[in-house]
PDB file of N, CA and C in Angstrom:
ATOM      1  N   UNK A   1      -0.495 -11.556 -16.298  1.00  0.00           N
ATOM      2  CA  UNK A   1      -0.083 -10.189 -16.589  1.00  0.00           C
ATOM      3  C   UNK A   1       1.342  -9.992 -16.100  1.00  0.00           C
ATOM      4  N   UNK A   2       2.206  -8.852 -16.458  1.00  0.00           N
ATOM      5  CA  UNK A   2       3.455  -8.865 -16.775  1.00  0.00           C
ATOM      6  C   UNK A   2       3.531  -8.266 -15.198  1.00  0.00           C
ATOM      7  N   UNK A   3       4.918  -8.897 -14.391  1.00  0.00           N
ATOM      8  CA  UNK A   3       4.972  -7.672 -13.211  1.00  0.00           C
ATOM      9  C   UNK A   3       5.948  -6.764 -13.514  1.00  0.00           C
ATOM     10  N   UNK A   4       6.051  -5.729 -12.634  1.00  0.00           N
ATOM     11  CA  UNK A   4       6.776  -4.948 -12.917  1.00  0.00           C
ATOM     12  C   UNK A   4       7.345  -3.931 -11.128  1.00  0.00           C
ATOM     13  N   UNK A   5       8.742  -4.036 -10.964  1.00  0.00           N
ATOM     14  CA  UNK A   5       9.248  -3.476  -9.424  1.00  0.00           C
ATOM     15  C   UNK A   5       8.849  -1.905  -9.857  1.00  0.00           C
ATOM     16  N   UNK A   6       8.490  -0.801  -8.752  1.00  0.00           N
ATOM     17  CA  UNK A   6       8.551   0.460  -8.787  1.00  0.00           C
ATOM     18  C   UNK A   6       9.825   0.142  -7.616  1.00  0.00           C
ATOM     19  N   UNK A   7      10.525   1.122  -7.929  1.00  0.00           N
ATOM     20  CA  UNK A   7      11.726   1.279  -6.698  1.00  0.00           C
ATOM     21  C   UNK A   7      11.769   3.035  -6.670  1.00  0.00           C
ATOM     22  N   UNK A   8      11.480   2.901  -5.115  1.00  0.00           N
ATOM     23  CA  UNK A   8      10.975   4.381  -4.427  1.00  0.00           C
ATOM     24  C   UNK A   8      12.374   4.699  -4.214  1.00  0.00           C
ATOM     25  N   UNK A   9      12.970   6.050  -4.327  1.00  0.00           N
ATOM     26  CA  UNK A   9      14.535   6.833  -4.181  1.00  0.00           C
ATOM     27  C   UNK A   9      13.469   8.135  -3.225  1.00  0.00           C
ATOM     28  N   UNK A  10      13.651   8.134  -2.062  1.00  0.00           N
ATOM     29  CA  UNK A  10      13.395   9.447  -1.553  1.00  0.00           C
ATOM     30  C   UNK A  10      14.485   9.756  -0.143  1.00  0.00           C
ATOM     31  N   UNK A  11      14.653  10.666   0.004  1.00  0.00           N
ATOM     32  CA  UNK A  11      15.637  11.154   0.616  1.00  0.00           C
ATOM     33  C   UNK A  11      15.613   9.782   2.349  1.00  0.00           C
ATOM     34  N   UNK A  12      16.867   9.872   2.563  1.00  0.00           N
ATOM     35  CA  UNK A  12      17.603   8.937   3.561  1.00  0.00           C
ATOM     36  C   UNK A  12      16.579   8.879   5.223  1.00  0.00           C
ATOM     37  N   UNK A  13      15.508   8.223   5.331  1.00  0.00           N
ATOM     38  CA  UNK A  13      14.472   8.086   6.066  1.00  0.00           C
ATOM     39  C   UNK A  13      14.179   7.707   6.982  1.00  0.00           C
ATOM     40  N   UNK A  14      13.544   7.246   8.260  1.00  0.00           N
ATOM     41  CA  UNK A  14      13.213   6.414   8.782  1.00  0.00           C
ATOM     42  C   UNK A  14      11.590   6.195   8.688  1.00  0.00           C
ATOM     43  N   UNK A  15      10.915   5.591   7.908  1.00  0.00           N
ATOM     44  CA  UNK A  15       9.355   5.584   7.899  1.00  0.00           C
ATOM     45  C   UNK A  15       8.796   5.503   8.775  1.00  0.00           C
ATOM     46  N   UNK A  16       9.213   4.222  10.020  1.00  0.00           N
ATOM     47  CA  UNK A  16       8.581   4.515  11.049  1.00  0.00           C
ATOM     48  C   UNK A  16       8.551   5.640  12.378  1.00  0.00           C
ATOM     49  N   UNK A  17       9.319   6.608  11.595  1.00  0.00           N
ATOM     50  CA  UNK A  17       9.229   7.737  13.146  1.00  0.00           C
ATOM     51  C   UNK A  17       8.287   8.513  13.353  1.00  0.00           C
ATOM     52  N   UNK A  18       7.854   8.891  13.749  1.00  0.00           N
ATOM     53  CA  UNK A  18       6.615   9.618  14.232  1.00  0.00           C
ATOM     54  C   UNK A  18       6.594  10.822  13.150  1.00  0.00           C
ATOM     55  N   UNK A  19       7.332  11.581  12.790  1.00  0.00           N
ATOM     56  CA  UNK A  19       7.285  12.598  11.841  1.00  0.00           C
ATOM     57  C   UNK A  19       7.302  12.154  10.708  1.00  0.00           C
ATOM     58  N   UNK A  20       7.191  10.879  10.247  1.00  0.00           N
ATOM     59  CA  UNK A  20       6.615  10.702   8.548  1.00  0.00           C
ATOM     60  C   UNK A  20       5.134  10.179   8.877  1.00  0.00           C
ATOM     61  N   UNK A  21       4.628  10.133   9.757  1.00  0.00           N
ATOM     62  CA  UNK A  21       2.495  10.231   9.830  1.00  0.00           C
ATOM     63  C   UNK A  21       2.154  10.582   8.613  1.00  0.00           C
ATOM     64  N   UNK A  22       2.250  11.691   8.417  1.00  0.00           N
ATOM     65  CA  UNK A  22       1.396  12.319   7.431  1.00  0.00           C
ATOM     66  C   UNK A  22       1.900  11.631   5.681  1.00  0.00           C
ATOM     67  N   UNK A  23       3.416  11.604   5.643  1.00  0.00           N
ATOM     68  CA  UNK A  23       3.785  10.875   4.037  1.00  0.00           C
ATOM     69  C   UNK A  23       3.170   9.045   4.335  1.00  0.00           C
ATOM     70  N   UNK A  24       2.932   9.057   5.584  1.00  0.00           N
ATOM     71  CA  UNK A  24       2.409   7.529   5.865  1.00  0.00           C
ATOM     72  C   UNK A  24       1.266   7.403   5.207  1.00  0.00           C
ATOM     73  N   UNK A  25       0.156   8.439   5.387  1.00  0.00           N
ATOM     74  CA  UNK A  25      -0.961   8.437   5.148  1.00  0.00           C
ATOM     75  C   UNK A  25      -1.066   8.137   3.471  1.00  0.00           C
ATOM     76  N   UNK A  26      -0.447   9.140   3.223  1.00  0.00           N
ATOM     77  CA  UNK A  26      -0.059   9.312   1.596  1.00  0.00           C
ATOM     78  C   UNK A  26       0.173   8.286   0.953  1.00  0.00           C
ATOM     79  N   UNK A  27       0.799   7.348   1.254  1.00  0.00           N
ATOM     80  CA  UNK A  27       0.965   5.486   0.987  1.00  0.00           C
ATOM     81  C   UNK A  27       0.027   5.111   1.793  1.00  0.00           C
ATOM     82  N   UNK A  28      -1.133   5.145   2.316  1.00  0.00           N
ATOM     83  CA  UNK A  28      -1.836   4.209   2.826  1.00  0.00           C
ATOM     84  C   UNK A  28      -3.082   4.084   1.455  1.00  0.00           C
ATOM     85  N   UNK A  29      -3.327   6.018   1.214  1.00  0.00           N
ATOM     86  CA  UNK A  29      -3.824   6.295   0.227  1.00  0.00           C
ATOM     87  C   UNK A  29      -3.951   5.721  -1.121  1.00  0.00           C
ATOM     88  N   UNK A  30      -2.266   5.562  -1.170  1.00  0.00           N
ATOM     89  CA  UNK A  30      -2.371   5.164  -2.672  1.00  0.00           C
ATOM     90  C   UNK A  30      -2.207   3.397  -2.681  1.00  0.00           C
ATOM     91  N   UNK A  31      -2.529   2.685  -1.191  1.00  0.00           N
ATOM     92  CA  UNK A  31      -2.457   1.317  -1.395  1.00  0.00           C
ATOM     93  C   UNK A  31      -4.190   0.924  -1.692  1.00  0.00           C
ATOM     94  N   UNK A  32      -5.091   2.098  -0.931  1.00  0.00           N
ATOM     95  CA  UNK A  32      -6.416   2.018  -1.015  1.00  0.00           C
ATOM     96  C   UNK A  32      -7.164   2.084  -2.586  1.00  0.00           C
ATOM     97  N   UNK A  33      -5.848   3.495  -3.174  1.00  0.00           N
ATOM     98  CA  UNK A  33      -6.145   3.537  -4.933  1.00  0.00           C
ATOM     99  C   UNK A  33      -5.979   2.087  -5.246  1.00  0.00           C
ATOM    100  N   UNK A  34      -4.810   2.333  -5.212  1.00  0.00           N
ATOM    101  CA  UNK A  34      -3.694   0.655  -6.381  1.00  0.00           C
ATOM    102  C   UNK A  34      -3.915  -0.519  -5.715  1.00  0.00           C
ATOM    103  N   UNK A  35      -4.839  -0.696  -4.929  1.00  0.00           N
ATOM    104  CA  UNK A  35      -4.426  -2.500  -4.170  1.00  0.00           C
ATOM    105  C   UNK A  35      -4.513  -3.117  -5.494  1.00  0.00           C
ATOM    106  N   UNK A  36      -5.200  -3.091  -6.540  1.00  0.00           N
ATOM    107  CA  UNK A  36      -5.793  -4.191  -7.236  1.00  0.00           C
ATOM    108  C   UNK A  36      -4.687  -4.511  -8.366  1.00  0.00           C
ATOM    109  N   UNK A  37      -2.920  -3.582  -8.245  1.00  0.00           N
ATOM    110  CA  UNK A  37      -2.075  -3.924  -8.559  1.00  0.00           C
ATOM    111  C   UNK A  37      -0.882  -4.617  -7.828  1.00  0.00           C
ATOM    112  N   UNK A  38      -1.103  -3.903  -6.866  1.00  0.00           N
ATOM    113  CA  UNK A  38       0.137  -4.285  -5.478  1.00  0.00           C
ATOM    114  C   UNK A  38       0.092  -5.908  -5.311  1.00  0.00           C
ATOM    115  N   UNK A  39       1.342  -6.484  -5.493  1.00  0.00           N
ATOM    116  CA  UNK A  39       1.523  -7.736  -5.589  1.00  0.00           C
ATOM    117  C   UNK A  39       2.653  -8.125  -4.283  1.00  0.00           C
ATOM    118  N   UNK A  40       2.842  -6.752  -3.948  1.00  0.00           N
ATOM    119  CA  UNK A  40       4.194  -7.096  -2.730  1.00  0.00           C
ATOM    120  C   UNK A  40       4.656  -5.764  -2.705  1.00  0.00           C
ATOM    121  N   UNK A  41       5.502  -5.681  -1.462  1.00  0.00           N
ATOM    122  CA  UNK A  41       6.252  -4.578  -1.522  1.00  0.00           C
ATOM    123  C   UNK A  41       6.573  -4.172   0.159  1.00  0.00           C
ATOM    124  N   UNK A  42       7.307  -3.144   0.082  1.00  0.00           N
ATOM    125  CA  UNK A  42       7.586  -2.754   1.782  1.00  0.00           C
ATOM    126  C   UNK A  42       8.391  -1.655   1.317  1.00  0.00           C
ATOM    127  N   UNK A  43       8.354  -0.679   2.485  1.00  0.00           N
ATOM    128  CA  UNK A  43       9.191   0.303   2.924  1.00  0.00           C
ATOM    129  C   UNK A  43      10.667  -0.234   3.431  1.00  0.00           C
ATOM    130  N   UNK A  44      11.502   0.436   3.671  1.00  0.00           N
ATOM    131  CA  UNK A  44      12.523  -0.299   3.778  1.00  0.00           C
ATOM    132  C   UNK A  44      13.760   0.745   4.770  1.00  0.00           C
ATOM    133  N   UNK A  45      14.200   0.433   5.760  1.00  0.00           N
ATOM    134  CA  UNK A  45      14.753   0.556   7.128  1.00  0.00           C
ATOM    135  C   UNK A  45      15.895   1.696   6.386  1.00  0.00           C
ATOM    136  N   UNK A  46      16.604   2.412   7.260  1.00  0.00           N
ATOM    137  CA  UNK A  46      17.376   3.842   6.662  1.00  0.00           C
ATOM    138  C   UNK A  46      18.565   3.004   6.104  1.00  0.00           C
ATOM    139  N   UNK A  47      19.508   3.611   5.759  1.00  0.00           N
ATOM    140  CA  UNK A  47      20.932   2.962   5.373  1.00  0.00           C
ATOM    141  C   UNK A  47      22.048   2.423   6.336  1.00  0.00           C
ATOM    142  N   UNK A  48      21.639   3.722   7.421  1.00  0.00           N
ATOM    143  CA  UNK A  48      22.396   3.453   8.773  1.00  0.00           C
ATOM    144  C   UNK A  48      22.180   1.791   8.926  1.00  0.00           C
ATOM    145  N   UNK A  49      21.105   1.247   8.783  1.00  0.00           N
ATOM    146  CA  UNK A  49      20.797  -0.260   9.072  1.00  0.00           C
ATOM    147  C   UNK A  49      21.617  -1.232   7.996  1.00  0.00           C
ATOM    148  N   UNK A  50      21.924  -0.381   7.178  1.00  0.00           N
ATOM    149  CA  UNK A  50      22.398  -1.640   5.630  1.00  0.00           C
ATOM    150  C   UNK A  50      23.649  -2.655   6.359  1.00  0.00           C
ATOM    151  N   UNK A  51      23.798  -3.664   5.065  1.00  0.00           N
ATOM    152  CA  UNK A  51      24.710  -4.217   5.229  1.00  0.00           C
ATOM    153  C   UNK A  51      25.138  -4.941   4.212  1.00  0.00           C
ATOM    154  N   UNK A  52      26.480  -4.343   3.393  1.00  0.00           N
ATOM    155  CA  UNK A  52      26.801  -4.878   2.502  1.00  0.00           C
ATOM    156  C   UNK A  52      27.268  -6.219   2.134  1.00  0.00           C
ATOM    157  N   UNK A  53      27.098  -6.984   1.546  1.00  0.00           N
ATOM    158  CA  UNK A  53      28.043  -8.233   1.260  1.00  0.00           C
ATOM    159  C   UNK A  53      28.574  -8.395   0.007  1.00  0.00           C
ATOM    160  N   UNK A  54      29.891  -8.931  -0.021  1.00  0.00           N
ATOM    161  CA  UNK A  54      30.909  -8.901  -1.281  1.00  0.00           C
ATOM    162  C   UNK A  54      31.528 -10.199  -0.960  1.00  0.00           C
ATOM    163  N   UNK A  55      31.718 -11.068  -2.020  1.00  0.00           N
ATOM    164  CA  UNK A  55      32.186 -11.846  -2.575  1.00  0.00           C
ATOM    165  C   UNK A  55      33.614 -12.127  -3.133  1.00  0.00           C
ATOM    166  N   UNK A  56      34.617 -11.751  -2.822  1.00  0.00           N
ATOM    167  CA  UNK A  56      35.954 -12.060  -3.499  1.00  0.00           C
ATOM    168  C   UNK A  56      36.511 -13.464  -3.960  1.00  0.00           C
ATOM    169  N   UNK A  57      36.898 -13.156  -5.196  1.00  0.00           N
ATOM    170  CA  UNK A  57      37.205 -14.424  -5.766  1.00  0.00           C
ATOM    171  C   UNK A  57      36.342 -15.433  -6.477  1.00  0.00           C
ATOM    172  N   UNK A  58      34.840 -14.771  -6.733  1.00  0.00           N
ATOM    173  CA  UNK A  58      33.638 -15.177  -7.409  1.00  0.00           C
ATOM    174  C   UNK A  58      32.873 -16.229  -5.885  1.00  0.00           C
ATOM    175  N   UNK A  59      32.180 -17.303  -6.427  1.00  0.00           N
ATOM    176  CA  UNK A  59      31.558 -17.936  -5.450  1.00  0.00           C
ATOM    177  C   UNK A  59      32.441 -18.909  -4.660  1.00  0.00           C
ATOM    178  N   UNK A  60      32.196 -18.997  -3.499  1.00  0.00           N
ATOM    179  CA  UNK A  60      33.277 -19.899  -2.369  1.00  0.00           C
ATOM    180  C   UNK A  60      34.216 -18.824  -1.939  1.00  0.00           C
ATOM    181  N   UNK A  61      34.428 -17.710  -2.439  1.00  0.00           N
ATOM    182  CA  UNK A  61      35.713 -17.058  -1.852  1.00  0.00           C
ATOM    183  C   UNK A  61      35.367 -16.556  -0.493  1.00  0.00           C
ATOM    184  N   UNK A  62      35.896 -15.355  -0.489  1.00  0.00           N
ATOM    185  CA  UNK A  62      36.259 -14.779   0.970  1.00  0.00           C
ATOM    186  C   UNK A  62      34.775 -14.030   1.103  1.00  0.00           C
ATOM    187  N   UNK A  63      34.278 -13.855   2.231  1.00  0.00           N
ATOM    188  CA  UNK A  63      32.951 -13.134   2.290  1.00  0.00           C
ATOM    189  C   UNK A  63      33.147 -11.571   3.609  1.00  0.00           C
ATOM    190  N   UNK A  64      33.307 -10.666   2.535  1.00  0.00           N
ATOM    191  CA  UNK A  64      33.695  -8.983   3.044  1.00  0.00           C
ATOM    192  C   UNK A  64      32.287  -8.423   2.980  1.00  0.00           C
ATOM    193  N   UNK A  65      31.881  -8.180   4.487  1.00  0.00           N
ATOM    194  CA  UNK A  65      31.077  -6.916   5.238  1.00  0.00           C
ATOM    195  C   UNK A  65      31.328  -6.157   5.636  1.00  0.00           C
ATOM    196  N   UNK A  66      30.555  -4.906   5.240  1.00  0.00           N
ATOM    197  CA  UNK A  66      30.249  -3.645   5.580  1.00  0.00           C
ATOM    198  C   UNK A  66      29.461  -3.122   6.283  1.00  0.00           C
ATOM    199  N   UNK A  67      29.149  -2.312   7.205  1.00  0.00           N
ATOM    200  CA  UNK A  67      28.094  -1.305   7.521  1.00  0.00           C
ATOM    201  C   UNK A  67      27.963  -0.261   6.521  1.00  0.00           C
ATOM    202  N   UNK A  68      26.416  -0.155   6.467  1.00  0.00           N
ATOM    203  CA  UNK A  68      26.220   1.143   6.049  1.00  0.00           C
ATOM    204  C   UNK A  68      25.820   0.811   4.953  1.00  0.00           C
ATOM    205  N   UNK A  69      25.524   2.253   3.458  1.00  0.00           N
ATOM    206  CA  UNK A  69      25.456   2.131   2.337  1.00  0.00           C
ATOM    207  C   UNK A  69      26.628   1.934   1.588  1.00  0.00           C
ATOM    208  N   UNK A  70      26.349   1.761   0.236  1.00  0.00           N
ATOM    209  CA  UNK A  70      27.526   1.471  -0.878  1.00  0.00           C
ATOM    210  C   UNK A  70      27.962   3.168  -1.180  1.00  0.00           C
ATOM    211  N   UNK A  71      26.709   3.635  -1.374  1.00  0.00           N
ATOM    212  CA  UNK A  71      27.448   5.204  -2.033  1.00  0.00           C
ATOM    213  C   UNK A  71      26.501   5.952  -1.130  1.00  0.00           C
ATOM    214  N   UNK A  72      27.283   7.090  -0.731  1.00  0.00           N
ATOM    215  CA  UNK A  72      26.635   8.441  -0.594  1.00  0.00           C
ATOM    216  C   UNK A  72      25.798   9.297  -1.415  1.00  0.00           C
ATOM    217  N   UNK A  73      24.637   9.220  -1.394  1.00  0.00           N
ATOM    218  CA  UNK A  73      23.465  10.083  -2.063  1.00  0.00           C
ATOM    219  C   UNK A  73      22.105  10.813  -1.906  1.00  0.00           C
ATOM    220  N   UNK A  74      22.191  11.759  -2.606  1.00  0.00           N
ATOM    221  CA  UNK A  74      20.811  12.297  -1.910  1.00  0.00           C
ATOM    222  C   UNK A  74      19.617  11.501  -1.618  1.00  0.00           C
ATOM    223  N   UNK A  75      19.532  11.029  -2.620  1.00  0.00           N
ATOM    224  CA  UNK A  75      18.192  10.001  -2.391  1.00  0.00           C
ATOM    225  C   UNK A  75      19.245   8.676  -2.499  1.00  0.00           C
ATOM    226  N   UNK A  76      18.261   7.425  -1.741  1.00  0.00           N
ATOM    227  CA  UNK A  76      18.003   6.099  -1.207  1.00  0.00           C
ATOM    228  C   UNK A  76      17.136   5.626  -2.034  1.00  0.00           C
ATOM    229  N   UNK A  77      17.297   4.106  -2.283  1.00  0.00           N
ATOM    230  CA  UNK A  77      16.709   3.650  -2.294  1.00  0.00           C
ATOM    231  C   UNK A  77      15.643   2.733  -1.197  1.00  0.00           C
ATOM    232  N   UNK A  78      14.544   3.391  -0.584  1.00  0.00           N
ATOM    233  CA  UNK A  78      14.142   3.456   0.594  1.00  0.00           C
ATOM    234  C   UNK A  78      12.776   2.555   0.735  1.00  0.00           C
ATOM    235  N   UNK A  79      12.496   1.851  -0.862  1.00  0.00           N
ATOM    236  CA  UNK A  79      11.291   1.046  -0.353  1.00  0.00           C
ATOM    237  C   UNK A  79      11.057   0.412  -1.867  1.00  0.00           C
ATOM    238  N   UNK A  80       9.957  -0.128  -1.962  1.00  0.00           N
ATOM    239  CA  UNK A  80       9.461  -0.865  -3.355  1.00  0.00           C
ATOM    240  C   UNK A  80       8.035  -2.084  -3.393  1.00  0.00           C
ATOM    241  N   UNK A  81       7.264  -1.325  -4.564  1.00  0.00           N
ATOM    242  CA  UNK A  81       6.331  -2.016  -4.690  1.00  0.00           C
ATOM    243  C   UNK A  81       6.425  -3.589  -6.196  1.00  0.00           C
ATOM    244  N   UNK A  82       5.543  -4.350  -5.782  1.00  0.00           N
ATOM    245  CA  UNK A  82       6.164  -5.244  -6.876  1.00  0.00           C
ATOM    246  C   UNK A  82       4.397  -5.289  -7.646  1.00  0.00           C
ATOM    247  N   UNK A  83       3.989  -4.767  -8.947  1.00  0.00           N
ATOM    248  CA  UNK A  83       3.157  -3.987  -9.658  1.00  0.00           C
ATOM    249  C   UNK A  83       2.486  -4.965 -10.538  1.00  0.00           C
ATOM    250  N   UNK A  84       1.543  -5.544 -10.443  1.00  0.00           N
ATOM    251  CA  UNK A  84       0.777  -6.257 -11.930  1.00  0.00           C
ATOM    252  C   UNK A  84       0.192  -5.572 -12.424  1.00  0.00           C
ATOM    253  N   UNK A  85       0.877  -5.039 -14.043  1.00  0.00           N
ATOM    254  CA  UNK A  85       0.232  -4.080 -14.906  1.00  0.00           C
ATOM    255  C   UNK A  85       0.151  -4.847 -16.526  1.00  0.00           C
ATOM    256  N   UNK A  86      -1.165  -4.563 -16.990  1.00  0.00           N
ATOM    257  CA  UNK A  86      -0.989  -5.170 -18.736  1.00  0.00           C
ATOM    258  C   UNK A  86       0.147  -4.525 -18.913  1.00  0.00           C
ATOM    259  N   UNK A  87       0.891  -3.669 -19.249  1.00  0.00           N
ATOM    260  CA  UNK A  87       1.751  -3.189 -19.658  1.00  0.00           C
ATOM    261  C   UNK A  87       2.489  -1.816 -19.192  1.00  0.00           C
ATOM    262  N   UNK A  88       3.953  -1.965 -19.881  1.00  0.00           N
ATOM    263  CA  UNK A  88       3.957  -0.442 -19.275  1.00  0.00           C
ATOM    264  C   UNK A  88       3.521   0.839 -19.032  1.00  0.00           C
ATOM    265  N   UNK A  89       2.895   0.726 -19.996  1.00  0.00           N
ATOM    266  CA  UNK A  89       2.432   2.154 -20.052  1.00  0.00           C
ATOM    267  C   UNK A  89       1.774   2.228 -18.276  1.00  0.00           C
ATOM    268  N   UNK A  90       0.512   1.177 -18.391  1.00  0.00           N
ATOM    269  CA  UNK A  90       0.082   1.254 -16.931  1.00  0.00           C
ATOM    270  C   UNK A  90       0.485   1.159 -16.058  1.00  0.00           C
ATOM    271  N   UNK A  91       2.093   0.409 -15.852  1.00  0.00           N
ATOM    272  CA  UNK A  91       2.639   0.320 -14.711  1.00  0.00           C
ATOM    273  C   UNK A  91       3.140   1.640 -14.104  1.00  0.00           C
ATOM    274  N   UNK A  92       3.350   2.260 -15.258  1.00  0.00           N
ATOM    275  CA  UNK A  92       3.661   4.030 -15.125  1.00  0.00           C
ATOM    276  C   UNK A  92       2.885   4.992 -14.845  1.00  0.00           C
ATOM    277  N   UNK A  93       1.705   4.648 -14.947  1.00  0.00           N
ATOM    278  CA  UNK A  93       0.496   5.759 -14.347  1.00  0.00           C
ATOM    279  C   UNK A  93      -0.015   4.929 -12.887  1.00  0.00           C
ATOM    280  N   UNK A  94       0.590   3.645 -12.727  1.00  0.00           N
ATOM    281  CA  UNK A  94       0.017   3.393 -11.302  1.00  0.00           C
ATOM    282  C   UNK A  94       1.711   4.049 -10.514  1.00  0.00           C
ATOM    283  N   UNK A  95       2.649   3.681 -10.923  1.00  0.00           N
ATOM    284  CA  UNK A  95       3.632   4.508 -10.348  1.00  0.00           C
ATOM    285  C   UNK A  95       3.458   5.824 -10.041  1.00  0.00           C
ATOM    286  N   UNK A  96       2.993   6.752 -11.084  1.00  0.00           N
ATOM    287  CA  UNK A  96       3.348   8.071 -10.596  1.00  0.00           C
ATOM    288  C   UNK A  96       1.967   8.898  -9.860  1.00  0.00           C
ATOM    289  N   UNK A  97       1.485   7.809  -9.092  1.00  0.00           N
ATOM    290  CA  UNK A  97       0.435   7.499  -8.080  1.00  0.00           C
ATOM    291  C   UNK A  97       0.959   7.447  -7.072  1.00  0.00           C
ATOM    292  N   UNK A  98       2.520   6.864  -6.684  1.00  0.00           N
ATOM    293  CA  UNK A  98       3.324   6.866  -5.307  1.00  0.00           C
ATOM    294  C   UNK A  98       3.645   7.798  -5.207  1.00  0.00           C
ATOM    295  N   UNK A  99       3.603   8.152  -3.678  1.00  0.00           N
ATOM    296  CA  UNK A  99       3.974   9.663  -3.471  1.00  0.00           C
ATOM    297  C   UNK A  99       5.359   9.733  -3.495  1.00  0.00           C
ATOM    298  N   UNK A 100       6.097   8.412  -3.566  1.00  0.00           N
ATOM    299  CA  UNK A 100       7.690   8.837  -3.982  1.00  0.00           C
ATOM    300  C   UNK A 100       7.877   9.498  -4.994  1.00  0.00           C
ATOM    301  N   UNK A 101       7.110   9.520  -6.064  1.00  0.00           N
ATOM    302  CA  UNK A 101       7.179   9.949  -7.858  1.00  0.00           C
ATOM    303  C   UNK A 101       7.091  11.117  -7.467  1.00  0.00           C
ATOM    304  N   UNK A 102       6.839  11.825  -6.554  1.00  0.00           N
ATOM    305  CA  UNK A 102       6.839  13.805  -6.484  1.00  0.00           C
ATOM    306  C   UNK A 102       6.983  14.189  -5.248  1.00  0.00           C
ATOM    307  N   UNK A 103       8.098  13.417  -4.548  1.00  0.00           N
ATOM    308  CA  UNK A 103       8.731  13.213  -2.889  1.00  0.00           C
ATOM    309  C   UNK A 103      10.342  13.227  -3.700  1.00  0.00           C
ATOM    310  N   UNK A 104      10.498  12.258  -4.393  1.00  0.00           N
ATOM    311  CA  UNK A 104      11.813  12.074  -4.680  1.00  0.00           C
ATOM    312  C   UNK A 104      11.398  11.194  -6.524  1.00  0.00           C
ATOM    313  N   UNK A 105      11.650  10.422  -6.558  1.00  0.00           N
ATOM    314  CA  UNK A 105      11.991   9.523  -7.829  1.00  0.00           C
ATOM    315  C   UNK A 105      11.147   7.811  -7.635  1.00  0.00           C
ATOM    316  N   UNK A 106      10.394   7.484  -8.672  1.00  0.00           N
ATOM    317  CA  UNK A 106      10.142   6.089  -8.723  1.00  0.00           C
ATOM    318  C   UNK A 106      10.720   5.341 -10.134  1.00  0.00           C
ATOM    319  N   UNK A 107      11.246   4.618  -9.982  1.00  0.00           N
ATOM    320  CA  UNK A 107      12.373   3.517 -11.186  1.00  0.00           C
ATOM    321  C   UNK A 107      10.834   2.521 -11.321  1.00  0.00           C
ATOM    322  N   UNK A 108      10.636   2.145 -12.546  1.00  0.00           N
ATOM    323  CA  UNK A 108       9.953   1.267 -12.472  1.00  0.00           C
ATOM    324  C   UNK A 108      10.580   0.188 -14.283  1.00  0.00           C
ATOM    325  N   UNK A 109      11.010  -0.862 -13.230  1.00  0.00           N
ATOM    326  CA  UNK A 109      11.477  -1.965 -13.983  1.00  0.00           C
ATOM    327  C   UNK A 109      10.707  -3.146 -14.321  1.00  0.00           C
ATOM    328  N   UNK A 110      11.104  -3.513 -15.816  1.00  0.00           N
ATOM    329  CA  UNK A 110      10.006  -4.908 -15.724  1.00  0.00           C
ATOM    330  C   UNK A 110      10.644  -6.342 -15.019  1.00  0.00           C
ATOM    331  N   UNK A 111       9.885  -6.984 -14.318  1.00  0.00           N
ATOM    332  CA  UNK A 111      10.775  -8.409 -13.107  1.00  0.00           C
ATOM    333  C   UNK A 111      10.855  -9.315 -14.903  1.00  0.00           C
ATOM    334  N   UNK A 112      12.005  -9.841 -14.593  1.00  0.00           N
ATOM    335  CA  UNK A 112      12.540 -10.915 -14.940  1.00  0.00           C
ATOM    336  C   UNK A 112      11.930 -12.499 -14.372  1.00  0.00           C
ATOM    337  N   UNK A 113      10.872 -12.938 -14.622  1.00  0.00           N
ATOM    338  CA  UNK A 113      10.618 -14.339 -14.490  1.00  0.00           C
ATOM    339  C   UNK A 113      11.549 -15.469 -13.901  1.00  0.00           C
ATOM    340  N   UNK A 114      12.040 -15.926 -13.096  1.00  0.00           N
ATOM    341  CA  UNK A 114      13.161 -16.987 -13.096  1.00  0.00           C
ATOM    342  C   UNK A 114      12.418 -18.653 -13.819  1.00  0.00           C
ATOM    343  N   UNK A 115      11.330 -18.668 -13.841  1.00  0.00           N
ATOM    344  CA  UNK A 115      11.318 -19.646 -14.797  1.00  0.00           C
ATOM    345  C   UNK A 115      11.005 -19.242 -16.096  1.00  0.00           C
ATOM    346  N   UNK A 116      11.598 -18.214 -16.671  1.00  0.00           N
ATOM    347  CA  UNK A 116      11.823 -17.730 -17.689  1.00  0.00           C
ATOM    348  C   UNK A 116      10.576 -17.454 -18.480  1.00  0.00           C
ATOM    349  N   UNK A 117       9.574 -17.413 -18.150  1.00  0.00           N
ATOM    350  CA  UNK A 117       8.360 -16.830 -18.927  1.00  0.00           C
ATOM    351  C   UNK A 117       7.851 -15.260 -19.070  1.00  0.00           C
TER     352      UNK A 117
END
């Protein structure tokens, strides 16, 4: 079956602090609904933690780091599940099952195979 990434956008976070308990629960919920799609996935650390890497000069060149995010925005991209659904349609009704889908925004893309199937 085809996979497919949900990528959670909800406002700039820390999941593990004591005051997201309750949106915790809310994803524990919907891992208890959806396990029988969930193929992978994690929450993912605030931006303050990021760290960019850039490439100048294509591959071998100079290697430029950053702190922080790339852009300033309301919502983050702050976590992501990786989805086995027959198809889209279903990957979209198990998405808008995450409480990111009515917290903030869920992207749900189909994965690209690297051995090309």
């Amino acid at each position: 079956m085809p996979l497919y990434a949900a990528l959670l956008y909800t406002p700039d976070l820390d999941w593990s602090a004591p005051e997201q308990a309750d949106d915790m629960k809310q994803y524990r919920a919907f891992h208890d609904e959806a396990g029988g799609h969930i193929r992978g996935g994690n929450a993912l650390r605030p931006t303050s933690t990021a760290t960019v890497v850039r490439v100048v000069g294509a591959r071998g060149g100079e290697v430029v780091v950053s702190d922080g995010p790339y852009a300033e925005t309301k919502e983050v991209l702050s976590g992501f599940y990786l989805l086995e659904c027959a198809d889209l349609d279903e990957a979209i009704m198990v998405a808008a099952k995450i409480p990111s889908a009515w917290q903030g925004a869920v992207e749900v893309r189909p994965v690209l195979p690297l051995d090309g199937e």
